[in-house]
PDB file of N, CA and C in Angstrom:
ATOM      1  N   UNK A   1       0.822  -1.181   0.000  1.00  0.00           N
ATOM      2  CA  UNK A   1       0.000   0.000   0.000  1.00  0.00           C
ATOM      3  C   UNK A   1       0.874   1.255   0.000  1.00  0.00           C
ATOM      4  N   UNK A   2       0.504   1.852  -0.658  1.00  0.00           N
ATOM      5  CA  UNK A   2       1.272   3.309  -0.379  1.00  0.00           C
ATOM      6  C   UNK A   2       0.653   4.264   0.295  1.00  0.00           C
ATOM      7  N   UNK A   3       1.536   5.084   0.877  1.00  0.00           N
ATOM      8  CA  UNK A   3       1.794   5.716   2.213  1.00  0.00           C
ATOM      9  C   UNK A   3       1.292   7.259   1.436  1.00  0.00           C
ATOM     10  N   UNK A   4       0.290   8.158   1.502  1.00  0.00           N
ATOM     11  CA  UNK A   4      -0.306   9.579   1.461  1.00  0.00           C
ATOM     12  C   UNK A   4       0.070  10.292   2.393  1.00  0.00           C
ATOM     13  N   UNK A   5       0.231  11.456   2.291  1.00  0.00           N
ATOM     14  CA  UNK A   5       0.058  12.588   3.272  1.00  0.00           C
ATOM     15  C   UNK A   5      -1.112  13.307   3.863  1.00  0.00           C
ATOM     16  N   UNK A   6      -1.299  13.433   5.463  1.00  0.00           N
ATOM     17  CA  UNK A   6      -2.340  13.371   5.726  1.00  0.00           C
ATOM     18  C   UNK A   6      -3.044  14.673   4.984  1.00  0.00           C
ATOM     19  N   UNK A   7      -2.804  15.600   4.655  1.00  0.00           N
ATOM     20  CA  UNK A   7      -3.002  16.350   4.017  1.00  0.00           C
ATOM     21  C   UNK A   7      -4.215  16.078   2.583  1.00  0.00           C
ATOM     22  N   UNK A   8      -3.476  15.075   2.349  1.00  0.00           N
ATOM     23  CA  UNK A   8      -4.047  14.613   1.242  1.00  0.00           C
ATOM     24  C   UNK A   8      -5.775  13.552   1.712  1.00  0.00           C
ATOM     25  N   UNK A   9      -5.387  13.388   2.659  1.00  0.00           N
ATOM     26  CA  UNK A   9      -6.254  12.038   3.015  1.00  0.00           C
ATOM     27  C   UNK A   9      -7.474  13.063   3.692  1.00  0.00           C
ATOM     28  N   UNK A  10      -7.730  13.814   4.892  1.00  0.00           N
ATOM     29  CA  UNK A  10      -7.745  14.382   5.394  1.00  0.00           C
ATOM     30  C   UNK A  10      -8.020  16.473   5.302  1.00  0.00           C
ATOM     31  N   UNK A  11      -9.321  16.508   5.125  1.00  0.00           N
ATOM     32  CA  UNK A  11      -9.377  18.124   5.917  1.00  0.00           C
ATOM     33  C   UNK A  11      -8.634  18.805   6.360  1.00  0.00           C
ATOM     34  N   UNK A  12      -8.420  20.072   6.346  1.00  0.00           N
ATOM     35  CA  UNK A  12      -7.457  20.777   7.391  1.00  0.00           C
ATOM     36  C   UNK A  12      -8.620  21.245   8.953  1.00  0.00           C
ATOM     37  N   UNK A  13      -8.627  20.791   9.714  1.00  0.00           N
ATOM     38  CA  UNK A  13      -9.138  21.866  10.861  1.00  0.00           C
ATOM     39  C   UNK A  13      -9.922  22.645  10.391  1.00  0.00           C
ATOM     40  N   UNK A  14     -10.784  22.885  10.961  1.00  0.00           N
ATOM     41  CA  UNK A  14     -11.807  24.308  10.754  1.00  0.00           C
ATOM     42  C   UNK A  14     -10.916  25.599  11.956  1.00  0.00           C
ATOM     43  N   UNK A  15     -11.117  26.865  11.495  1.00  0.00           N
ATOM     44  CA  UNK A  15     -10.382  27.498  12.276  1.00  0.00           C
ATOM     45  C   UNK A  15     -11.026  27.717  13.435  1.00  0.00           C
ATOM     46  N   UNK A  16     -12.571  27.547  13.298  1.00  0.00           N
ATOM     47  CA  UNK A  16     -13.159  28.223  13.948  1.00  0.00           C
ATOM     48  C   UNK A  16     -13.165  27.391  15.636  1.00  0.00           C
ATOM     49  N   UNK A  17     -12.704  26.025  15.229  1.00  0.00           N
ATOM     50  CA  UNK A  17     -12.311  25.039  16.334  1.00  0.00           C
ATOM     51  C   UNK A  17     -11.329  25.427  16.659  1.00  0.00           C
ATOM     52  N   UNK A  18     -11.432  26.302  18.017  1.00  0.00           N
ATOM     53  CA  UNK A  18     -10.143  27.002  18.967  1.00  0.00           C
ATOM     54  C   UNK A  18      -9.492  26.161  20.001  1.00  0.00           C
ATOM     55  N   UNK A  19     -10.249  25.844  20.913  1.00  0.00           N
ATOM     56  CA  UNK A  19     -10.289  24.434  22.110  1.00  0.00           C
ATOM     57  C   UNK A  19      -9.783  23.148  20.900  1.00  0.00           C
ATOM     58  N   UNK A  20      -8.411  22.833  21.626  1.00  0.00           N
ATOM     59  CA  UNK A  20      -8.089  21.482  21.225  1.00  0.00           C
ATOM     60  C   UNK A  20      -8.613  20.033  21.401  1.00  0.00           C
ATOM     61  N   UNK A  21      -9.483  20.562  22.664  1.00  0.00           N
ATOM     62  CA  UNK A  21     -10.419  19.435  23.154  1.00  0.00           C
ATOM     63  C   UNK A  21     -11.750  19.420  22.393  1.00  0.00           C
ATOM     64  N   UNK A  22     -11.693  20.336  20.938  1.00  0.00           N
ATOM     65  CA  UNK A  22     -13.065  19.681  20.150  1.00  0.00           C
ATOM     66  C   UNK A  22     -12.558  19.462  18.786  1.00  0.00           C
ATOM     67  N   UNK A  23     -11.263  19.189  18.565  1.00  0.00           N
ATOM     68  CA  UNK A  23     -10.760  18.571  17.466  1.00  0.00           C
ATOM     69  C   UNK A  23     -11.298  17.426  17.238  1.00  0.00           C
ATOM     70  N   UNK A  24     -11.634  17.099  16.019  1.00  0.00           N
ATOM     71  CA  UNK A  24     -11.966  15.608  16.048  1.00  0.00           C
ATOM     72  C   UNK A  24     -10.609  14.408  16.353  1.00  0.00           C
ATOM     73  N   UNK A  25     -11.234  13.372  16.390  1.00  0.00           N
ATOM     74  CA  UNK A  25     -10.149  12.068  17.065  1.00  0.00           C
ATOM     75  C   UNK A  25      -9.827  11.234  15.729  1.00  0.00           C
ATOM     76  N   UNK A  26      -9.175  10.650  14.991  1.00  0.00           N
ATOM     77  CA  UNK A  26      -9.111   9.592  14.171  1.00  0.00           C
ATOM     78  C   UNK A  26      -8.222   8.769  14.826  1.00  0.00           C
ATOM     79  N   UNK A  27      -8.973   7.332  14.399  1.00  0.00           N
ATOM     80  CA  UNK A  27      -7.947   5.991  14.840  1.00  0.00           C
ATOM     81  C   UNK A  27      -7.047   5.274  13.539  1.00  0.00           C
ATOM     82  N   UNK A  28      -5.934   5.334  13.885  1.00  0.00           N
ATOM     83  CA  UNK A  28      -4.819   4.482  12.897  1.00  0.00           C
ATOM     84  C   UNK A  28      -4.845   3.423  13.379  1.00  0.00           C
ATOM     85  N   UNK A  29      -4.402   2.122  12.356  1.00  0.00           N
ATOM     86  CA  UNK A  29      -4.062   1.096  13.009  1.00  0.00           C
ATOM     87  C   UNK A  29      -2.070   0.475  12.071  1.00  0.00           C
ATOM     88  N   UNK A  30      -2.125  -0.628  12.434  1.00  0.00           N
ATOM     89  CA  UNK A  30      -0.589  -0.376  12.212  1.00  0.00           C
ATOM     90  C   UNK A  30       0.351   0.829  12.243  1.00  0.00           C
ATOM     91  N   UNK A  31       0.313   1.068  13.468  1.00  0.00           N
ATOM     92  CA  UNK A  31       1.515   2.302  13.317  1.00  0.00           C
ATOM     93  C   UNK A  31       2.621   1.959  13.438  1.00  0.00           C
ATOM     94  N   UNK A  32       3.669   3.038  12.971  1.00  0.00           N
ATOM     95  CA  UNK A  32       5.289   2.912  13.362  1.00  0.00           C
ATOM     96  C   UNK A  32       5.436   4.198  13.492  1.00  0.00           C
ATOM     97  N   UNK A  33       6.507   4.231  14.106  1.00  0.00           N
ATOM     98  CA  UNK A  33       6.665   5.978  14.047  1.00  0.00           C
ATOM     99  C   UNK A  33       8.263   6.025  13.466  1.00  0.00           C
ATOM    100  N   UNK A  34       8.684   7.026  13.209  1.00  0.00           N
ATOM    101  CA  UNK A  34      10.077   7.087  12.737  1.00  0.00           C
ATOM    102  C   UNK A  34      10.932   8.422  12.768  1.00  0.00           C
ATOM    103  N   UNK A  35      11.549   8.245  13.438  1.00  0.00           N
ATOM    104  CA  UNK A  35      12.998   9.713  13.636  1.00  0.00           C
ATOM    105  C   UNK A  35      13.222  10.345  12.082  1.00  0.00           C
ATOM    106  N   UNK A  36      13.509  11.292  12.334  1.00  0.00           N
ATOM    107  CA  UNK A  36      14.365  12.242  10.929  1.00  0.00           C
ATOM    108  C   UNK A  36      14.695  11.092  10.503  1.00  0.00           C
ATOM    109  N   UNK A  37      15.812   9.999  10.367  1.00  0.00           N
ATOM    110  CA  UNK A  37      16.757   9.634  10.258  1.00  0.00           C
ATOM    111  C   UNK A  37      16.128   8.498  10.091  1.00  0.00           C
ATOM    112  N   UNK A  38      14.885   7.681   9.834  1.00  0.00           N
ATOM    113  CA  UNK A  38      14.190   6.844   9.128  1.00  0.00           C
ATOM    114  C   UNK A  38      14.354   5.849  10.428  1.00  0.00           C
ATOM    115  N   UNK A  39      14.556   6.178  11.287  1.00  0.00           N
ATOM    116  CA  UNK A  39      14.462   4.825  12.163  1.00  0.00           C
ATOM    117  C   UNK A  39      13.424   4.919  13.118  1.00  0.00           C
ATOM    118  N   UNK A  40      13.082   3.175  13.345  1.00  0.00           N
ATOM    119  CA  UNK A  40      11.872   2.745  14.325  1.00  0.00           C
ATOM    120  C   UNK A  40      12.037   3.479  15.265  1.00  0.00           C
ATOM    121  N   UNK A  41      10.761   4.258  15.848  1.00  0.00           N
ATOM    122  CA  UNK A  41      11.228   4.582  17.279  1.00  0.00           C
ATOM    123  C   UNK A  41      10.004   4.426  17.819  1.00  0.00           C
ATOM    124  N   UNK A  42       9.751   4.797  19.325  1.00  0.00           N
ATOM    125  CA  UNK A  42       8.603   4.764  20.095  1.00  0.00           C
ATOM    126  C   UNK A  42       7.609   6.164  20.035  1.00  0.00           C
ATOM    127  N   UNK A  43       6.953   6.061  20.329  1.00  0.00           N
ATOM    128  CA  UNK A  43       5.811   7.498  20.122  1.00  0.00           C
ATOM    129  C   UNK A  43       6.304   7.815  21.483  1.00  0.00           C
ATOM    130  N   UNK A  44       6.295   7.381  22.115  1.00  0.00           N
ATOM    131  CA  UNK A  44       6.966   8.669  23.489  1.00  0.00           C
ATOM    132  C   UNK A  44       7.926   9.059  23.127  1.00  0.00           C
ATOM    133  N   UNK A  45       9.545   8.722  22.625  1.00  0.00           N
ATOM    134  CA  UNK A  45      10.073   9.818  22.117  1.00  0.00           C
ATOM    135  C   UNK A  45      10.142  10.782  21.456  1.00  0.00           C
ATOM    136  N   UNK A  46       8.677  11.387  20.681  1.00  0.00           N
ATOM    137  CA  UNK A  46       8.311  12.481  20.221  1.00  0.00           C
ATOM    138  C   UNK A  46       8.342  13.666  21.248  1.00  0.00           C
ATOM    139  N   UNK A  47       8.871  14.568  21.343  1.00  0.00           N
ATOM    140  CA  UNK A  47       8.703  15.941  21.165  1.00  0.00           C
ATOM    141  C   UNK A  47       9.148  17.247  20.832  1.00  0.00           C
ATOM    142  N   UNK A  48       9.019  18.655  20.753  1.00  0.00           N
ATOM    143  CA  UNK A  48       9.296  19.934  20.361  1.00  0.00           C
ATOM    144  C   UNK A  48      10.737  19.238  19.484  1.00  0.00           C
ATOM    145  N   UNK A  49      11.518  19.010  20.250  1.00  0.00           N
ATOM    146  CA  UNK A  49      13.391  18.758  19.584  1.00  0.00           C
ATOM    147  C   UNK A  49      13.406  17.932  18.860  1.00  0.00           C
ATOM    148  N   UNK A  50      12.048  16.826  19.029  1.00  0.00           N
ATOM    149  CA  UNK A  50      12.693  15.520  18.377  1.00  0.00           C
ATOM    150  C   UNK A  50      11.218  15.101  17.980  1.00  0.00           C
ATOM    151  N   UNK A  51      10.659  15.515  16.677  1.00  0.00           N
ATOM    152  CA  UNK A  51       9.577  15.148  15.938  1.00  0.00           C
ATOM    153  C   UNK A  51       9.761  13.847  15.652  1.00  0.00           C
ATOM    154  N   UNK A  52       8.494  13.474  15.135  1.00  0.00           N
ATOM    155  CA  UNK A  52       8.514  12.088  14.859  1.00  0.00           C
ATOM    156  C   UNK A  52       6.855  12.027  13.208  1.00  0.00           C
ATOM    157  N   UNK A  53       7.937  10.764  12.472  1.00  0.00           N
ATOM    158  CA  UNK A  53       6.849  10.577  11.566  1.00  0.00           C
ATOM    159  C   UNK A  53       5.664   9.499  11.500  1.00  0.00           C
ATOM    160  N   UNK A  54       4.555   9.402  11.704  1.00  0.00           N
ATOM    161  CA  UNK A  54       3.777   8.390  12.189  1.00  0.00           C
ATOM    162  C   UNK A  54       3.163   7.992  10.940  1.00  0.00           C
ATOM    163  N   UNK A  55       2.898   6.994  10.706  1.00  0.00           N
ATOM    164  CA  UNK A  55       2.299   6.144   9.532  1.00  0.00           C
ATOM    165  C   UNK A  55       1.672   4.898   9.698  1.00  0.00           C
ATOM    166  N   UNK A  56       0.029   5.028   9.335  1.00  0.00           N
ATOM    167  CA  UNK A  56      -0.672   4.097   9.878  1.00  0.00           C
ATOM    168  C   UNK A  56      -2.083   3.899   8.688  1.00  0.00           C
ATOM    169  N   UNK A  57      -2.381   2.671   9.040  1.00  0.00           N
ATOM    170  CA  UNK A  57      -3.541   2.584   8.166  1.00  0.00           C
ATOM    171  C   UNK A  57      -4.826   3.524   9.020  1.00  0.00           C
ATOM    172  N   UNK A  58      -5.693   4.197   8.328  1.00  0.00           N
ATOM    173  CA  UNK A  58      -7.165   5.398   9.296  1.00  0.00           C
ATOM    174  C   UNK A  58      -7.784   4.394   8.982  1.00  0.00           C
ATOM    175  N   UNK A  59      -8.307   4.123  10.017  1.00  0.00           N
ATOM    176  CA  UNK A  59      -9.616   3.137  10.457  1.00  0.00           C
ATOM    177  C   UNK A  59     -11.186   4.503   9.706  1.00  0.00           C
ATOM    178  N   UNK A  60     -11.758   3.470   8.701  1.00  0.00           N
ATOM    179  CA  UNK A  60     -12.859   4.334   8.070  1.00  0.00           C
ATOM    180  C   UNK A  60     -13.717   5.026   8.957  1.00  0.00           C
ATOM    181  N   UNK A  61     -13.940   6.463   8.500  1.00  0.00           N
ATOM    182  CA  UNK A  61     -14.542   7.455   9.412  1.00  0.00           C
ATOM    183  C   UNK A  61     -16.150   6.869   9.261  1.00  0.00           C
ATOM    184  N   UNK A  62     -16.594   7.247  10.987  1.00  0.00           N
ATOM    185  CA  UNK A  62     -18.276   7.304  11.016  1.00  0.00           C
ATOM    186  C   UNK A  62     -18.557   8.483   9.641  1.00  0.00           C
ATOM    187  N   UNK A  63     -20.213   8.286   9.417  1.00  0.00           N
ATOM    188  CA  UNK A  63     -20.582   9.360   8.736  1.00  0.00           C
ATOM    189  C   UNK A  63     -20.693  10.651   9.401  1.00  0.00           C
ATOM    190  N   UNK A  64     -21.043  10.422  10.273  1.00  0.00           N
ATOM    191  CA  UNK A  64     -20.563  11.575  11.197  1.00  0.00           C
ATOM    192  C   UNK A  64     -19.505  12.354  10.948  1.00  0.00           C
ATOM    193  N   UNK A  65     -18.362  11.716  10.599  1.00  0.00           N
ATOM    194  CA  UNK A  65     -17.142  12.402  10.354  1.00  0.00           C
ATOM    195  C   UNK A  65     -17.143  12.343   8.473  1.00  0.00           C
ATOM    196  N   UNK A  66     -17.967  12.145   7.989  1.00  0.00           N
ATOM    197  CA  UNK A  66     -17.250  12.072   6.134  1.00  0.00           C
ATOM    198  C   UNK A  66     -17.027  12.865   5.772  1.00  0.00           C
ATOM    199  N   UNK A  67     -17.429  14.515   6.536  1.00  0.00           N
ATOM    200  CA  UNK A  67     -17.128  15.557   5.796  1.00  0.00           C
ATOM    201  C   UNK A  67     -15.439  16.105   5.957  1.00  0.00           C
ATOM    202  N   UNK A  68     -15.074  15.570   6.854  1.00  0.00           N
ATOM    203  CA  UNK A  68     -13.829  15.664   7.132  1.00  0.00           C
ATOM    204  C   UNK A  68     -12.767  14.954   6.074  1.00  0.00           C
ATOM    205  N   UNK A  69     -13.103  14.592   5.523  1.00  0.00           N
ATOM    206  CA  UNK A  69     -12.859  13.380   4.664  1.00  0.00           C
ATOM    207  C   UNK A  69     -12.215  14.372   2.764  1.00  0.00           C
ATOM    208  N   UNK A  70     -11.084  13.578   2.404  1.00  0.00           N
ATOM    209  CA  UNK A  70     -11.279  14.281   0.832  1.00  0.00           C
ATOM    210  C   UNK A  70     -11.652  13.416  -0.161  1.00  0.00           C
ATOM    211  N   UNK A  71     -11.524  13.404  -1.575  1.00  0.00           N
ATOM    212  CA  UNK A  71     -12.179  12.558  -2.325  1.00  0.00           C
ATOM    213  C   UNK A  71     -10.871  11.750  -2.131  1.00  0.00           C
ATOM    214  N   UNK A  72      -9.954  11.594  -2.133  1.00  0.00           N
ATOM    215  CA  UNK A  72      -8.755  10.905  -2.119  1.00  0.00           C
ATOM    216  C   UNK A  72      -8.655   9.583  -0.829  1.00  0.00           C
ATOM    217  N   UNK A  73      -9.439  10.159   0.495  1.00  0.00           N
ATOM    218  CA  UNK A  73      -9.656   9.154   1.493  1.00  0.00           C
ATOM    219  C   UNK A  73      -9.862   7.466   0.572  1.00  0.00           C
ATOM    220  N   UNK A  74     -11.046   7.880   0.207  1.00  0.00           N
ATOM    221  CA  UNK A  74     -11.198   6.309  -0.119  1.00  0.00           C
ATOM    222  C   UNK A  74     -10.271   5.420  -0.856  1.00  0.00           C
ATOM    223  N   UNK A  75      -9.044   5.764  -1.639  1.00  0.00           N
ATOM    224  CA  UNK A  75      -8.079   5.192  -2.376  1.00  0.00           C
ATOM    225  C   UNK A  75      -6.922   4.953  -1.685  1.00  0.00           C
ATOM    226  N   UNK A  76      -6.822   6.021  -0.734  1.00  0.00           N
ATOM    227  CA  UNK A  76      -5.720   5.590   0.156  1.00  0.00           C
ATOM    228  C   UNK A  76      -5.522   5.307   1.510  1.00  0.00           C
ATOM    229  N   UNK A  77      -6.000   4.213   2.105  1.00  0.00           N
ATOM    230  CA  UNK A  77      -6.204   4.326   3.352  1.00  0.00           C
ATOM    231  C   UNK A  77      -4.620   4.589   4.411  1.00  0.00           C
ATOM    232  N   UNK A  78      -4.292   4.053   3.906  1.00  0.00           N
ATOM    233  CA  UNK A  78      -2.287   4.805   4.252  1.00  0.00           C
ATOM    234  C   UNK A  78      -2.148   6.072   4.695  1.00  0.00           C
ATOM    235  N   UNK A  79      -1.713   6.235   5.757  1.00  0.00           N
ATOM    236  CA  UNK A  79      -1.713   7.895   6.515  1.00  0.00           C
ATOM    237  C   UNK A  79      -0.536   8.297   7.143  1.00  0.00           C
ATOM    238  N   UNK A  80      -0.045   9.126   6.193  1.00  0.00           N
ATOM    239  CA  UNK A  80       1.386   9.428   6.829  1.00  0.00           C
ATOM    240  C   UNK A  80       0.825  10.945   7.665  1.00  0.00           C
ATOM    241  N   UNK A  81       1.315  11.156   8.832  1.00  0.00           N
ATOM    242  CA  UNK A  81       1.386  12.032   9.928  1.00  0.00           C
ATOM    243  C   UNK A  81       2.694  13.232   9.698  1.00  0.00           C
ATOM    244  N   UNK A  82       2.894  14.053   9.520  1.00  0.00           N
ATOM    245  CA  UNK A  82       4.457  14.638   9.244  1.00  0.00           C
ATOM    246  C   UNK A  82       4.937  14.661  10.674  1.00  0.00           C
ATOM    247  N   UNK A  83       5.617  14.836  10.876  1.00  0.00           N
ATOM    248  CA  UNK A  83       6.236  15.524  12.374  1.00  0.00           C
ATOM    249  C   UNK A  83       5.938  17.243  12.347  1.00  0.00           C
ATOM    250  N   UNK A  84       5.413  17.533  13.508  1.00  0.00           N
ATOM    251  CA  UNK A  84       5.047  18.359  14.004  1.00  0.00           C
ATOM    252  C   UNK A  84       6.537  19.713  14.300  1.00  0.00           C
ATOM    253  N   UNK A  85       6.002  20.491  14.038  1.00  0.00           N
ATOM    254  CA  UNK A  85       7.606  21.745  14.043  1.00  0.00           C
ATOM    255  C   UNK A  85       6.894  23.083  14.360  1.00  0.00           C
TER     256      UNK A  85
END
């Protein structure tokens, strides 16, 4: 399967969602995460200094959530995460 950018897969945020606590939630399954430097690492070693790239299959959204969704979701279920900066 090949690996998309969530960007691609995925909505951006609405702005108008200020509170991080009403972001919506999505579930990946197979994850790995990976350093700059392409190697396995753990999701707790993510932070500010030391981003991390996460890549996982998105478990299909409720309808609830489809609008969140781009036309591209359905072809690629592969979800690459960037590291955060």
């Amino acid at each position: 399967m090949t690996a998309v950018p969530e960007s691609q897969i995925l909505k951006p945020r609405s702005p108008t969602i200020t509170d991080e606590n009403e972001w919506p939630e999505f579930t990946l399954t197979n994850v790995d995460c990976h350093d700059s430097q392409g190697e396995l690492v753990s999701l707790l070693d993510a932070d500010e200094k030391n981003p991390l790239t996460v890549t996982g299959k998105l478990v299909p959204l409720p309808k609830s959530q489809s609008h969140l969704r781009t036309p591209l979701s359905a072809l690629c279920p592969v979800l690459v995460l960037p590291p955060s900066r």
